[in-house]
Protein backbone atom coordinates (compact mmCIF):
# COMPACT_ATOMS: atom_id res chain seq x y z
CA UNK A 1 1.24 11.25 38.10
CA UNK A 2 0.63 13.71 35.30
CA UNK A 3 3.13 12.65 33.11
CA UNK A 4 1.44 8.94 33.27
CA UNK A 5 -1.80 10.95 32.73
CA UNK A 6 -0.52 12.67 29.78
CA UNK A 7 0.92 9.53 28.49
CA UNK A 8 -2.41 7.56 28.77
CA UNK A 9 -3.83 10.36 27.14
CA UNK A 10 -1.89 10.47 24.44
CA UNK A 11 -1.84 6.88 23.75
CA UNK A 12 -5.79 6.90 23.49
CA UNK A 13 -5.47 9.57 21.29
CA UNK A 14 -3.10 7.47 18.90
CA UNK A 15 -5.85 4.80 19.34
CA UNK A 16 -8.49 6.98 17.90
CA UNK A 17 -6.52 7.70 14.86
CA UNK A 18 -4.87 4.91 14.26
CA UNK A 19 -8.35 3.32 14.60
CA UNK A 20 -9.82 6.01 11.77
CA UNK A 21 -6.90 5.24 9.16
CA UNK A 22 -8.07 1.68 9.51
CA UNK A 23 -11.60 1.89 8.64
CA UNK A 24 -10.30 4.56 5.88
CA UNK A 25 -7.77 1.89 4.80
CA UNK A 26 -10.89 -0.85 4.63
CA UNK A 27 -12.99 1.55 2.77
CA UNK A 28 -10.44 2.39 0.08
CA UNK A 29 -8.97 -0.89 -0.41
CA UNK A 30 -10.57 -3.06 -3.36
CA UNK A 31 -10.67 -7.34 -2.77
CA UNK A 32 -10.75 -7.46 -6.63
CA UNK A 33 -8.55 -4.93 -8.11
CA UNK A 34 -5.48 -7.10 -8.79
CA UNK A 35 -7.17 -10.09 -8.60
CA UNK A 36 -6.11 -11.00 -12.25
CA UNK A 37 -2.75 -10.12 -11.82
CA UNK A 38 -1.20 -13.53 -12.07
CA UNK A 39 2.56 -14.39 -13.43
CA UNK A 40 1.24 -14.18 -16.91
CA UNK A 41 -0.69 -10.39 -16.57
CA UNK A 42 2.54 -8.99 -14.29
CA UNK A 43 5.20 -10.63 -17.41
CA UNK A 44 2.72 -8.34 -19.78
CA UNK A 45 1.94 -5.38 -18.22
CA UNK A 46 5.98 -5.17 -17.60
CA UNK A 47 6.94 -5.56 -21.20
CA UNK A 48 3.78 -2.76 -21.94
CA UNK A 49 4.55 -0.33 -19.55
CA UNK A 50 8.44 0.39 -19.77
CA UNK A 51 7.80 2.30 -15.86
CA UNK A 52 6.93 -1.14 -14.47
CA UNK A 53 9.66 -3.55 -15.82
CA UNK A 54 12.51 -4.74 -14.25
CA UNK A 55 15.08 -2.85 -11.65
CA UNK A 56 17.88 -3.44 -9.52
CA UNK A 57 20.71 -5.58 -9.23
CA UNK A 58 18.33 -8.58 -8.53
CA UNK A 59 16.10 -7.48 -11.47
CA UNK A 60 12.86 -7.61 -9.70
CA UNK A 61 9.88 -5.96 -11.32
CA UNK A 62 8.48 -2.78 -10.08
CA UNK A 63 5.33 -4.46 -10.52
CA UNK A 64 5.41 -7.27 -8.55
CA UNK A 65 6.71 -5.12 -5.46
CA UNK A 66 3.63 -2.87 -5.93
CA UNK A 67 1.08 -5.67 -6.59
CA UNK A 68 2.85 -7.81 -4.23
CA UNK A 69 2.45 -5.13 -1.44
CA UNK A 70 -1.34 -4.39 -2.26
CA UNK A 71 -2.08 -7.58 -2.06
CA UNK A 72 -0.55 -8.04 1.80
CA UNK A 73 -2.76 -4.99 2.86
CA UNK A 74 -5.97 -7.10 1.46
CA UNK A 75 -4.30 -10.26 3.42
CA UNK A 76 -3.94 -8.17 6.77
CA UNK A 77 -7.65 -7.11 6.20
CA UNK A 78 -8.93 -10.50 5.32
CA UNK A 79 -7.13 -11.72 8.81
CA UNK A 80 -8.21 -9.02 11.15
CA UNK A 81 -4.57 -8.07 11.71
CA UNK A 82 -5.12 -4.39 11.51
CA UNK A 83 -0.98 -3.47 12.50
CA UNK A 84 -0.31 -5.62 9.54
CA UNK A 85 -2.30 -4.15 7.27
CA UNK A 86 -1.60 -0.46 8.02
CA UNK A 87 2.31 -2.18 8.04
CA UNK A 88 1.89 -3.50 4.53
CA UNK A 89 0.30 0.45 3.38
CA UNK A 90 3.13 1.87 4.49
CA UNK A 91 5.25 -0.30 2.71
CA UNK A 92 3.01 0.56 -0.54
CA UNK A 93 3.49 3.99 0.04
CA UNK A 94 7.28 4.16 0.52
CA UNK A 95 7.61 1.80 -2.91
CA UNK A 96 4.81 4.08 -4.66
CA UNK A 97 7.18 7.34 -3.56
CA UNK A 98 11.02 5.62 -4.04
CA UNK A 99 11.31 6.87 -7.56
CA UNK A 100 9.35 8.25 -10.32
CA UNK A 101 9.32 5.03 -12.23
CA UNK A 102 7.51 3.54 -9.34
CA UNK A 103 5.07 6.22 -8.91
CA UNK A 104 4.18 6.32 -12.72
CA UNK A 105 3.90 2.00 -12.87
CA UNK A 106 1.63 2.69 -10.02
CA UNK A 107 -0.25 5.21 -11.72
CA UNK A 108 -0.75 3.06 -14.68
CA UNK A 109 -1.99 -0.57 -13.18
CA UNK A 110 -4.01 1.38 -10.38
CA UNK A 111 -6.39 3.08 -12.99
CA UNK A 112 -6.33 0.17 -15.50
CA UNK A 113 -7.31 -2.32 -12.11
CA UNK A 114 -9.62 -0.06 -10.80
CA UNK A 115 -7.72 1.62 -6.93
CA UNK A 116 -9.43 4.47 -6.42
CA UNK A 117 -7.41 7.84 -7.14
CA UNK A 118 -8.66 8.30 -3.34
CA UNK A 119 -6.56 5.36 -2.18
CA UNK A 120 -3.31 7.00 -3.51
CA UNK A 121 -3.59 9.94 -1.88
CA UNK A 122 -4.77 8.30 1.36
CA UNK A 123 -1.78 6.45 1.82
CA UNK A 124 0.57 8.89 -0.03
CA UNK A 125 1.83 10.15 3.09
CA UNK A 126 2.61 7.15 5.33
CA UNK A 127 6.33 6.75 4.65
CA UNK A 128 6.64 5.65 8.82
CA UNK A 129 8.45 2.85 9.99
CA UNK A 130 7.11 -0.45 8.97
């Protein structure tokens, strides 16, 4: 009986906070940041910033990943899917933190589109499972 208490408990608790990164999440995220950031600006911006150009053996663009992902937090919000949205932050997070060409492409289109310095380090640390 107590460990059932405990575990109710606990899982209200989780609620709570999963409930406050939410509305955090809401209140830092910005509808219009990359709102320009069509084939055309992400092609540019990758050819001006060396950081956000292409990687990999599939020779994706750091870029895209990182708009691409910002974007799906603002799609989870728009839909009232809240798991998707915190999903889609930690996602951000982990491609903001994989390497330090990431982190400074980030750093770059963020300020230039307007995310709030506050937004970085709000999700900075949610590397979880996705």
């Amino acid at each position: 009986m107590k460990t059932s208490l405990c575990f109710i408990a606990a899982a209200m608790m989780f609620g709570t906070a999963q409930a406050a990164d939410i509305e955090e999440l809401k209140n830092a995220y910005s509808e219009s940041a990359f709102e320009d950031a069509d084939a055309n600006w992400r092609r540019l911006t990758a050819n001006r910033i060396d950081e956000c150009s292409r990687y990999g053996k599939n020779r994706k663009l750091r870029v895209d990943v990182l708009v691409d992902a910002y974007n799906s937090i603002g799609a989870g919000l728009d839909a009232g899917n809240d798991e998707a949205a915190m999903k889609s932050a930690k996602q951000l997070s982990r491609a903001i933190n994989a390497n330090d060409r990431f982190e400074e492409c980030w750093d770059s289109i963020a300020r230039r589109q307007g995310v709030s310095r506050e937004f970085r380090e709000m999700i900075k640390g949610m590397n979880g499972d996705a």
